[in-house]
C-alpha atoms as a PDB file:
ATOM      1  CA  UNK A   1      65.830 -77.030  92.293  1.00  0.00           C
ATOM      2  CA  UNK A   2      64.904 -78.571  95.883  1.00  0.00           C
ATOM      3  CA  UNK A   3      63.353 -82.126  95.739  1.00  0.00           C
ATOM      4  CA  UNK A   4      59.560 -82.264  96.238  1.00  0.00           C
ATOM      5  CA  UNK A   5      58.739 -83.148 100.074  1.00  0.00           C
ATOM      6  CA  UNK A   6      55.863 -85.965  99.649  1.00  0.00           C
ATOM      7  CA  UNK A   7      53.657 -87.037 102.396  1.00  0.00           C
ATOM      8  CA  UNK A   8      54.946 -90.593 103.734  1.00  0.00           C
ATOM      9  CA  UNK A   9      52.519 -93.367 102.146  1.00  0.00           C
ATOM     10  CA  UNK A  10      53.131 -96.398 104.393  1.00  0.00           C
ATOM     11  CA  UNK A  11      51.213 -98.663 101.877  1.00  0.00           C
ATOM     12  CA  UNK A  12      53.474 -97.924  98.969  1.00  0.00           C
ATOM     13  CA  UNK A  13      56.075 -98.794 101.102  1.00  0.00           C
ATOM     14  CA  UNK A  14      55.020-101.881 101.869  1.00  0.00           C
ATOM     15  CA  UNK A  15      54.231-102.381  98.378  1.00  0.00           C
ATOM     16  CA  UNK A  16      57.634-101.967  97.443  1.00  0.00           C
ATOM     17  CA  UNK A  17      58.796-104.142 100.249  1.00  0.00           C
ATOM     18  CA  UNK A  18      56.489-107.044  98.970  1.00  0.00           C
ATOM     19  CA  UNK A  19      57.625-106.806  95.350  1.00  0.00           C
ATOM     20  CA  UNK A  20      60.952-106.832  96.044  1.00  0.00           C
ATOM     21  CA  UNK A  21      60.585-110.474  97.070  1.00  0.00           C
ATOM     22  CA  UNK A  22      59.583-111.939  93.288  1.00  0.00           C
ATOM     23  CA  UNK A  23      63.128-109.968  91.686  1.00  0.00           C
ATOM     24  CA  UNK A  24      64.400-112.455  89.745  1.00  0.00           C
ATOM     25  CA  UNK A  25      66.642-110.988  87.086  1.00  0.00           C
ATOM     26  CA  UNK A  26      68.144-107.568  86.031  1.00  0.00           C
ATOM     27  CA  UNK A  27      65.039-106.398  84.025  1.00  0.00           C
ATOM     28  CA  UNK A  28      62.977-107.510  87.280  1.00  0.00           C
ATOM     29  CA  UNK A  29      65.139-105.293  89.316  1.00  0.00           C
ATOM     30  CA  UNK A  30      64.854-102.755  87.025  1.00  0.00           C
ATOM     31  CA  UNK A  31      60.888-102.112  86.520  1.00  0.00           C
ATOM     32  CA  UNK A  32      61.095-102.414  90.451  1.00  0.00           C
ATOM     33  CA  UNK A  33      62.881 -99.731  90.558  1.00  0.00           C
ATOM     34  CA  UNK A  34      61.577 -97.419  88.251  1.00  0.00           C
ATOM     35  CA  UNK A  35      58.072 -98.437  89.290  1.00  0.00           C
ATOM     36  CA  UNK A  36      57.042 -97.767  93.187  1.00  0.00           C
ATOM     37  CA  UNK A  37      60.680 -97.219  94.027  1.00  0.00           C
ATOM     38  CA  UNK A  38      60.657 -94.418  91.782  1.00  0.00           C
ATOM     39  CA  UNK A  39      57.312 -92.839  93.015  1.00  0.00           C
ATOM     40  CA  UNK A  40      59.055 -92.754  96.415  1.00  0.00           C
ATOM     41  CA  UNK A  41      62.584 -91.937  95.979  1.00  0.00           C
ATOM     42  CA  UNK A  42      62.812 -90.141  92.812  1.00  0.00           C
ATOM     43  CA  UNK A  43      66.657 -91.084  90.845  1.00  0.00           C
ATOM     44  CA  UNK A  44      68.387 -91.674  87.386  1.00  0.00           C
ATOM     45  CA  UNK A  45      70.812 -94.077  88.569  1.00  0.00           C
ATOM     46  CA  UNK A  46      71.388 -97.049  90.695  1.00  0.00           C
ATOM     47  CA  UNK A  47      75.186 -98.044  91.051  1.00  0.00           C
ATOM     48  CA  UNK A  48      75.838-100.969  93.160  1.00  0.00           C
ATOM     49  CA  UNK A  49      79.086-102.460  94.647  1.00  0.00           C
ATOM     50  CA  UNK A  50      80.067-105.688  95.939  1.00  0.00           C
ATOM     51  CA  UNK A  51      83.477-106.981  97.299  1.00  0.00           C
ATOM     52  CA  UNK A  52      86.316-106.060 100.130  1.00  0.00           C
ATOM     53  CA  UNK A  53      86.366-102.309  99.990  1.00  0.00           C
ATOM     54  CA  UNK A  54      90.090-101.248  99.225  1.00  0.00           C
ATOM     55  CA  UNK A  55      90.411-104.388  97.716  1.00  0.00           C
ATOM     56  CA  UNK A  56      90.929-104.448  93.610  1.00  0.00           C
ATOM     57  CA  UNK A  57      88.399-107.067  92.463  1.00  0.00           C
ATOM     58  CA  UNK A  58      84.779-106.454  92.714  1.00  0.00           C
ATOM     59  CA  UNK A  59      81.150-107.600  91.162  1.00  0.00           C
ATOM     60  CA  UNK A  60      79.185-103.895  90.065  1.00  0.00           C
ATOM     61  CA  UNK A  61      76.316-103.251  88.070  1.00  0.00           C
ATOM     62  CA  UNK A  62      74.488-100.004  87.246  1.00  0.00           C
ATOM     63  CA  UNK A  63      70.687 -99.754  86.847  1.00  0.00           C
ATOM     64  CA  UNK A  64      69.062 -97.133  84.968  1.00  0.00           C
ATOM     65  CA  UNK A  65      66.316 -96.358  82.371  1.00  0.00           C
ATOM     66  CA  UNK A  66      68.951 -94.518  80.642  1.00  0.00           C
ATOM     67  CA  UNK A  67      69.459 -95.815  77.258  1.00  0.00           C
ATOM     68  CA  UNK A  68      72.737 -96.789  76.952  1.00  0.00           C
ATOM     69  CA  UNK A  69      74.444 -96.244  80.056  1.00  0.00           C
ATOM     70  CA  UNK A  70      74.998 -99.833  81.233  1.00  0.00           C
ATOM     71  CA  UNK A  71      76.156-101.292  78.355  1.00  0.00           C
ATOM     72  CA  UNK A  72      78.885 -98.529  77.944  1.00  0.00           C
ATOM     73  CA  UNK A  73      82.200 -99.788  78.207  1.00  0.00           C
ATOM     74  CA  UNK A  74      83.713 -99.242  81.657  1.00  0.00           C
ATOM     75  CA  UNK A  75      86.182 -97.406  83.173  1.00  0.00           C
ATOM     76  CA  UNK A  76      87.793 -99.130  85.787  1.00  0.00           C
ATOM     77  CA  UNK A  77      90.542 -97.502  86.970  1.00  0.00           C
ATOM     78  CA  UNK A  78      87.430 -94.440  87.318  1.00  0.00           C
ATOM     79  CA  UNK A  79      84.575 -96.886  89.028  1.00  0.00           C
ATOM     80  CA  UNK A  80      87.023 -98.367  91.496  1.00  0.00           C
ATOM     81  CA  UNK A  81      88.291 -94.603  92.461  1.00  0.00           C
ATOM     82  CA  UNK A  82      84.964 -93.282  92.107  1.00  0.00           C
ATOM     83  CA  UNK A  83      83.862 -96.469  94.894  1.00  0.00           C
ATOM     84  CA  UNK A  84      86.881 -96.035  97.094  1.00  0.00           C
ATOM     85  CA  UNK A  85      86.323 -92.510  97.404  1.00  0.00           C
ATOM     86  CA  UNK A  86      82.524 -92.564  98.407  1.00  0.00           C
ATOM     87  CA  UNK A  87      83.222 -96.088 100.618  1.00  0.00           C
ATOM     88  CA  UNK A  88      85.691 -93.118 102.590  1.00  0.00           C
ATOM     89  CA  UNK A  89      82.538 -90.375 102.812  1.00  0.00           C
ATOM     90  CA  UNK A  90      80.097 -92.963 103.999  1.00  0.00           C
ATOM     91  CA  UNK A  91      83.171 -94.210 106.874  1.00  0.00           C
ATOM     92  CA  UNK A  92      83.893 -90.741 107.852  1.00  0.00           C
ATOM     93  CA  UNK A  93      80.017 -89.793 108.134  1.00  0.00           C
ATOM     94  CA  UNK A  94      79.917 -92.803 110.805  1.00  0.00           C
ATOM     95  CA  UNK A  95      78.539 -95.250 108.674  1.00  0.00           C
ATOM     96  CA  UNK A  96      75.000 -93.377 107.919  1.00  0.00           C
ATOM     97  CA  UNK A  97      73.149 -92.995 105.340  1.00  0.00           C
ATOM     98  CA  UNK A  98      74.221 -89.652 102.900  1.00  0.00           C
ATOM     99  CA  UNK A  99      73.280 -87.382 100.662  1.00  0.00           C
ATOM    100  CA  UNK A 100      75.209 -84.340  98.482  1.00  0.00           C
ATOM    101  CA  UNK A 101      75.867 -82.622  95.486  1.00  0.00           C
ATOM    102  CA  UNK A 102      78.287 -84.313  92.756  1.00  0.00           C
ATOM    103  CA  UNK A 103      80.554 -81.214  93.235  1.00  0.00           C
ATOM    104  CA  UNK A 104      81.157 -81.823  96.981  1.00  0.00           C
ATOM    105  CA  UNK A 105      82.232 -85.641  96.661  1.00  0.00           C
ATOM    106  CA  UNK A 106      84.028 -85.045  93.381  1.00  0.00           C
ATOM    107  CA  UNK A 107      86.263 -81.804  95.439  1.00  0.00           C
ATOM    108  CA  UNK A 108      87.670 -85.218  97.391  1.00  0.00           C
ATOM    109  CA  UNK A 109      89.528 -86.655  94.622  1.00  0.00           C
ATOM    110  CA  UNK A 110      86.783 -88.168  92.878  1.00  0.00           C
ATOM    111  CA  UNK A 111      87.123 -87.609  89.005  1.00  0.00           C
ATOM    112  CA  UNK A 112      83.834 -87.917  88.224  1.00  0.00           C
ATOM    113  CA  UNK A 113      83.969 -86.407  84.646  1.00  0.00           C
ATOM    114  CA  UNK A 114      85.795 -89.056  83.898  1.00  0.00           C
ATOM    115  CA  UNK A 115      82.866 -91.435  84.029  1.00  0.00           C
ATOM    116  CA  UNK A 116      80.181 -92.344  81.548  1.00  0.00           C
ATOM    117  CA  UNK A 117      79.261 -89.179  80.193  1.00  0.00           C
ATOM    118  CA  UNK A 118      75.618 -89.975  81.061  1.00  0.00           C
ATOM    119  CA  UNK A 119      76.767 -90.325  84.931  1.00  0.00           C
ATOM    120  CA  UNK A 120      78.890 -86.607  85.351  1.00  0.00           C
ATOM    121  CA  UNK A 121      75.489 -85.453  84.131  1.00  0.00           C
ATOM    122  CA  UNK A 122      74.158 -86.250  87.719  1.00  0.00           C
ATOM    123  CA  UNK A 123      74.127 -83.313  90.223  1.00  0.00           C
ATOM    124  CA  UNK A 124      73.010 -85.380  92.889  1.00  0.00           C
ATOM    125  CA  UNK A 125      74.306 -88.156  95.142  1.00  0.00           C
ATOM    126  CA  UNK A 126      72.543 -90.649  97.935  1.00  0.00           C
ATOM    127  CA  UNK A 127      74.679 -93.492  99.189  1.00  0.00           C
ATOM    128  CA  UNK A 128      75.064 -96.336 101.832  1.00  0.00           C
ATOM    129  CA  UNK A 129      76.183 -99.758 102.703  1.00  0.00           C
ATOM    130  CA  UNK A 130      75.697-102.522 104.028  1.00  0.00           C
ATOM    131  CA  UNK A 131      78.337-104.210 105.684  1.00  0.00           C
ATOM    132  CA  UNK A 132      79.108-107.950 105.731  1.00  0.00           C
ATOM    133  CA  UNK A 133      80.711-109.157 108.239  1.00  0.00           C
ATOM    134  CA  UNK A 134      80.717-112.827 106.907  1.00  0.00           C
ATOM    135  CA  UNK A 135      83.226-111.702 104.273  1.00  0.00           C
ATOM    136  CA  UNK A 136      84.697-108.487 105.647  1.00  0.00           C
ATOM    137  CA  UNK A 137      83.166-106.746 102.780  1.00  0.00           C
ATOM    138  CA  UNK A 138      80.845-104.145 102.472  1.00  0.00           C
ATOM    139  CA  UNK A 139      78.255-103.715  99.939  1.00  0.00           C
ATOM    140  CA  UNK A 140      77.889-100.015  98.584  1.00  0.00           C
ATOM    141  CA  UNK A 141      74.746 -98.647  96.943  1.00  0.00           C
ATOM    142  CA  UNK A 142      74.464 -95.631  95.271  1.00  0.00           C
ATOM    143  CA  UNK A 143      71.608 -93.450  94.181  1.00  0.00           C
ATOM    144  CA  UNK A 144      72.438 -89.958  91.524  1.00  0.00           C
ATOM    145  CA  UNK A 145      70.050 -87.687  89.728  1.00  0.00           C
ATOM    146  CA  UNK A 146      70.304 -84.556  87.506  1.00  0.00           C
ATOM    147  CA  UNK A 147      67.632 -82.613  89.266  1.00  0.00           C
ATOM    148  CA  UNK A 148      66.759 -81.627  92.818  1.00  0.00           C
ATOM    149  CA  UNK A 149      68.842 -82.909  96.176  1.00  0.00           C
ATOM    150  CA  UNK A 150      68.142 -85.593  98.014  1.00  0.00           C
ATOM    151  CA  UNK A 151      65.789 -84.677 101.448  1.00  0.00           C
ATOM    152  CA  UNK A 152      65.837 -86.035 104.975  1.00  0.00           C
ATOM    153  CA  UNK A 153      62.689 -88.460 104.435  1.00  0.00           C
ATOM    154  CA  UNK A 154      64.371 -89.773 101.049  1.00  0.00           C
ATOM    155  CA  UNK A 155      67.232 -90.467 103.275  1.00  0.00           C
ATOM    156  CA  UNK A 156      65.350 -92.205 105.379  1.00  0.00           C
ATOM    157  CA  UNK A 157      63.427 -94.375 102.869  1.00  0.00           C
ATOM    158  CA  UNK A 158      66.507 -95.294 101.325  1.00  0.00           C
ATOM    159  CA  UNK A 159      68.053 -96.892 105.036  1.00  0.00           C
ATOM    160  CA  UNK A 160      64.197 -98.483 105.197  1.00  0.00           C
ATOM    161  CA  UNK A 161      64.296-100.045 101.868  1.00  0.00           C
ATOM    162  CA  UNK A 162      68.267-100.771 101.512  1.00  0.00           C
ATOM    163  CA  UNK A 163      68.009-103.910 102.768  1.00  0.00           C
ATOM    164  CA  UNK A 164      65.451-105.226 100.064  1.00  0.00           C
ATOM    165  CA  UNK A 165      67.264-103.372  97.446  1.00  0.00           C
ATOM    166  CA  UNK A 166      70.302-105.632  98.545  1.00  0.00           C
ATOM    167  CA  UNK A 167      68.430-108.953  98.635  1.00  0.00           C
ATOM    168  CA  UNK A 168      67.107-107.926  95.187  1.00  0.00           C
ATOM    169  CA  UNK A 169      70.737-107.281  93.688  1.00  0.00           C
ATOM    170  CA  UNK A 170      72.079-110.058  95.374  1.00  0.00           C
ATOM    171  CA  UNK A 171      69.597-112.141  93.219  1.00  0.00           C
ATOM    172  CA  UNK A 172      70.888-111.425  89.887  1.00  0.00           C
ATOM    173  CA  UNK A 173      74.011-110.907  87.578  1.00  0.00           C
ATOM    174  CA  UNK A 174      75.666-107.813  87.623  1.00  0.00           C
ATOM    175  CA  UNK A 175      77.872-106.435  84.932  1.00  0.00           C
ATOM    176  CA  UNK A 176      81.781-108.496  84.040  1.00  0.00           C
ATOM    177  CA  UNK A 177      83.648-108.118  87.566  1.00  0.00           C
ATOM    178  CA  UNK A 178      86.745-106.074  87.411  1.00  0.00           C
ATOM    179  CA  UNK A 179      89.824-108.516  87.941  1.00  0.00           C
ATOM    180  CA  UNK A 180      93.059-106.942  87.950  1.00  0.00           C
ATOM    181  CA  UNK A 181      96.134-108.266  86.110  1.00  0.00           C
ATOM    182  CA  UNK A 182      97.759-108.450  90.103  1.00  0.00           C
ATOM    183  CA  UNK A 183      95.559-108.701  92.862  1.00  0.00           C
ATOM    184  CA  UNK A 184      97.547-108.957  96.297  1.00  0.00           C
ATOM    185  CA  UNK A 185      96.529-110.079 100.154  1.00  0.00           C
ATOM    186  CA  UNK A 186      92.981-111.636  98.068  1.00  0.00           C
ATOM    187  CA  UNK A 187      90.395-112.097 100.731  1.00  0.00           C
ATOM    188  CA  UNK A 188      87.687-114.987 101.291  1.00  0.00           C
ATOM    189  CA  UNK A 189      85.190-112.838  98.945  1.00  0.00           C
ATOM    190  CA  UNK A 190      88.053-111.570  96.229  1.00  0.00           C
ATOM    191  CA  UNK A 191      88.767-114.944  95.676  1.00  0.00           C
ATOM    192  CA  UNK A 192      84.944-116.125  95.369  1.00  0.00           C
ATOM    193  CA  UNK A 193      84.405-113.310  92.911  1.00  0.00           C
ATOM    194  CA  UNK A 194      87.320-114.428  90.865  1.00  0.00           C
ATOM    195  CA  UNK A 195      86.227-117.614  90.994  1.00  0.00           C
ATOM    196  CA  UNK A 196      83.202-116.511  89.131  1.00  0.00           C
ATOM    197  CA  UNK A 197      80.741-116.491  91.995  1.00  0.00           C
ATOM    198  CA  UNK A 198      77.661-114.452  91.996  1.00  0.00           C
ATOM    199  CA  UNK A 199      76.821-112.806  95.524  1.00  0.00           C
ATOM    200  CA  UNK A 200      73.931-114.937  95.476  1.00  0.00           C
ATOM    201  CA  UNK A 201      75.944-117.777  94.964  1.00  0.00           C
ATOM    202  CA  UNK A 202      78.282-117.258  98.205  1.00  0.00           C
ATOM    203  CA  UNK A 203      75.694-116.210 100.092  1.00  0.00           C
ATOM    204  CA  UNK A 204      74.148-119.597  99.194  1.00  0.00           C
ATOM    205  CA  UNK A 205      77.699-121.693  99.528  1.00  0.00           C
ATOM    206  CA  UNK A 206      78.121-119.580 102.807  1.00  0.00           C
ATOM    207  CA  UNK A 207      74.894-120.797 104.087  1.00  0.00           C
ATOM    208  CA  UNK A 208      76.491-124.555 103.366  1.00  0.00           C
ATOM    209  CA  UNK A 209      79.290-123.899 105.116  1.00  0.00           C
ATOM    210  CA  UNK A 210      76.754-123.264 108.292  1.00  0.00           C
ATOM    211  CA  UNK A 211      75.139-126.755 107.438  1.00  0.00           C
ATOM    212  CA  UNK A 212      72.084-125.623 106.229  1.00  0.00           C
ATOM    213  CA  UNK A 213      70.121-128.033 103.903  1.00  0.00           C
ATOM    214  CA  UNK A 214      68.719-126.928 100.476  1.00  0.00           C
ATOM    215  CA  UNK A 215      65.276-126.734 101.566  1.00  0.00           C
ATOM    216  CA  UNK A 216      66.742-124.405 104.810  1.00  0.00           C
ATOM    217  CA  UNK A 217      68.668-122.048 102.597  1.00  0.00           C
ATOM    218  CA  UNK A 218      65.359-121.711  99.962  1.00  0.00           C
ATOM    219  CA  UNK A 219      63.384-120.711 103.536  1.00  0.00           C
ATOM    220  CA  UNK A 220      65.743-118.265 104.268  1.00  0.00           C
ATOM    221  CA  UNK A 221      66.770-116.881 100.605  1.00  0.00           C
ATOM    222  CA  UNK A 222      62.310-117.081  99.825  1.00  0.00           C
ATOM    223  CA  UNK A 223      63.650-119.070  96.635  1.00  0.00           C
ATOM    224  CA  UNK A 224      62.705-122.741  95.553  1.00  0.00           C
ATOM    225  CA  UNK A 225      64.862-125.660  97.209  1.00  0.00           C
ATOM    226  CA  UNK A 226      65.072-126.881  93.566  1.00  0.00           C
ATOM    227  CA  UNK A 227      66.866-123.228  92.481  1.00  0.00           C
ATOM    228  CA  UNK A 228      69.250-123.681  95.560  1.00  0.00           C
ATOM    229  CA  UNK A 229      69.943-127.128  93.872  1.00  0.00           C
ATOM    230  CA  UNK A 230      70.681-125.648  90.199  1.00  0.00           C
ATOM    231  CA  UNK A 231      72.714-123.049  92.612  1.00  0.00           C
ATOM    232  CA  UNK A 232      74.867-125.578  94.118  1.00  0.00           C
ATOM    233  CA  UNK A 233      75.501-127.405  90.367  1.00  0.00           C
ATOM    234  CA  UNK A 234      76.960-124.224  89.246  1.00  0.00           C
ATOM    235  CA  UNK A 235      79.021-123.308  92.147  1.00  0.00           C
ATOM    236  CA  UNK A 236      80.290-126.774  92.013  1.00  0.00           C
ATOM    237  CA  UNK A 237      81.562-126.267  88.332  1.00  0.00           C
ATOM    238  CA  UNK A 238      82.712-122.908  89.123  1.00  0.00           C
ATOM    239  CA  UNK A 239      85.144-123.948  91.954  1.00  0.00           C
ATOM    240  CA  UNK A 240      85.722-127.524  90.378  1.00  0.00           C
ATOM    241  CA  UNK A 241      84.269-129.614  93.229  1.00  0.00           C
ATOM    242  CA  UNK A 242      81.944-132.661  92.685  1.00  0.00           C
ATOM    243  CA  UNK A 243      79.460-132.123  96.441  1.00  0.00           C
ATOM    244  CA  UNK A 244      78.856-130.318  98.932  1.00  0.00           C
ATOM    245  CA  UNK A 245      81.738-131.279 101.560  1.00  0.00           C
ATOM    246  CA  UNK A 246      83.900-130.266  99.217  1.00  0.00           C
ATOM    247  CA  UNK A 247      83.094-127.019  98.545  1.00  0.00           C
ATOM    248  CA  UNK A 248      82.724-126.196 102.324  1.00  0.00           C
ATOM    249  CA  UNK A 249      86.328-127.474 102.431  1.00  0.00           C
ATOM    250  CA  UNK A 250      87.726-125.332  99.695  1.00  0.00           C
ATOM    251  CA  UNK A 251      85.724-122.410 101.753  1.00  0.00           C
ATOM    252  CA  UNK A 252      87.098-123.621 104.902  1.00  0.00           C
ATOM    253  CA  UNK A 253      90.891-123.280 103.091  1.00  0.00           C
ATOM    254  CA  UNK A 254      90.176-120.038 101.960  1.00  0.00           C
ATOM    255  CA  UNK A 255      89.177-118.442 105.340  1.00  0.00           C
ATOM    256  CA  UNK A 256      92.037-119.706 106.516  1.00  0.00           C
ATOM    257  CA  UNK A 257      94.931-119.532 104.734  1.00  0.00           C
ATOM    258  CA  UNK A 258      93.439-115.795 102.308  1.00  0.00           C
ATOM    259  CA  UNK A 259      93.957-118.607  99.523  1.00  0.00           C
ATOM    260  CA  UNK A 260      92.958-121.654  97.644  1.00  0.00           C
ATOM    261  CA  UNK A 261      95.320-124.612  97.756  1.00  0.00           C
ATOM    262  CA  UNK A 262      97.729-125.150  95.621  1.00  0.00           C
ATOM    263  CA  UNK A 263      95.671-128.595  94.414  1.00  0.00           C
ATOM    264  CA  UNK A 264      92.641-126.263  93.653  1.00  0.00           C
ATOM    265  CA  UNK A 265      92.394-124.692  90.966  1.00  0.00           C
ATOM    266  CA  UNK A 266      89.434-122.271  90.059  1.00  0.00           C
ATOM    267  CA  UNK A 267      87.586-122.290  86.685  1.00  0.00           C
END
């Protein structure tokens, strides 16, 4: 069955635009998205991926009013395939936003039956990134439903409103991150994720390492300079660094030498 074509209602996109802005926490996230979100672009899941694409350690998180489905024990070896493999259809479609059936991405090599048994379930795929350049990373989100593809204006909403669904991830804590036993050539944001970092946490240290003061980084994050502080104390005991300088240095070693020193140690 073909998805239902609905009239464009510019005020429940902005709407959804403004809420975005209060997302706090995973259940936050969540009633966003099954709320206005939902009324426009109609899905079952949200997967979301953070970290150097091809690389082998990553932050993810799946949102869903499934019962069930998030707290299921993952698959790794299957989530990092099943992300490699749609990180190559959204490259080879140019970098634009992309829609299909499960049973055209899956005839690439992607086992999906090997997933969650909620997730094969889904017929339907919508995906896209956003790269970061800071980082050399991308980050991948993915929309899949049982019922009905995807249309052209749900693509469209989706390229609209990825960037708020990004800010909105980026604001809370996404599911264990998947750390191999061996991870080789680690990057500047494979090493922050092993360190423990949230992505809102090296966006924030990021935004140190450009000299910005707390108050700066709450202007241009729309948080609290007193959560950027509370931020900063837990980045701090994360990468084992008493201020600010150093933590911009251990960045600074990172970025240029693909890893910490062998005086640093991270928690």
């Amino acid at each position: 069955m073909a998805s239902v074509h609905k009239n464009f209602d510019p005020e429940l996109i902005v709407r959804i635009m403004h809420n975005s802005l209060s997302i706090q926490s995973h259940f936050q996230l969540l009633l966003w998205l099954q709320g206005d979100f939902q009324e426009a672009i109609q899905h079952d899941v949200l997967i979301c991926f953070s970290g150097a694409i091809g690389g082998e350690t990553y932050h993810y998180d799946i949102v869903s009013g499934i019962p069930g489905i998030r707290g299921a024990k993952p698959l790794h070896d299957a989530i990092r395939e099943f992300r490699n493999g749609i990180h190559l259809h959204w490259v080879a479609g140019c970098g634009r936003v992309t829609s299909a059936s499960m049973s055209s991405v899956s005839s690439s090599n992607i086992d999906v039956t090997i997933l969650h048994s909620e997730l094969h379930e889904m017929k339907h795929i919508l995906f896209h990134a956003i790269p970061d350049t800071r980082f050399k990373a991308d980050h991948l989100y993915i929309l899949l439903r049982r019922d009905g593809s995807f249309n052209e204006q749900e693509r469209r909403l989706f390229e609209l409103l990825l960037p708020h669904v990004d800010a909105a991830v980026r604001k809370t804590d996404g599911l264990p991150i998947h750390e191999p036993d061996q991870v080789t050539a680690p990057t500047l944001i494979n090493s922050l994720i092993k360190s423990g970092l949230s992505t809102r946490e090296i966006e924030i240290l990021e935004w140190v390492r450009n000299g910005k003061t707390n108050i700066e980084i709450g202007m241009i994050l729309e948080i609290s300079s007193f959560t950027v502080k509370n931020h900063l104390q837990r980045i701090f005991k994360k990468i084992n660094v008493s201020n600010r300088a150093q933590a911009v240095g251990k960045l600074e070693d990172i970025a240029n030498n693909g890893r910490p020193e062998t005086s640093y140690q991270f928690g």
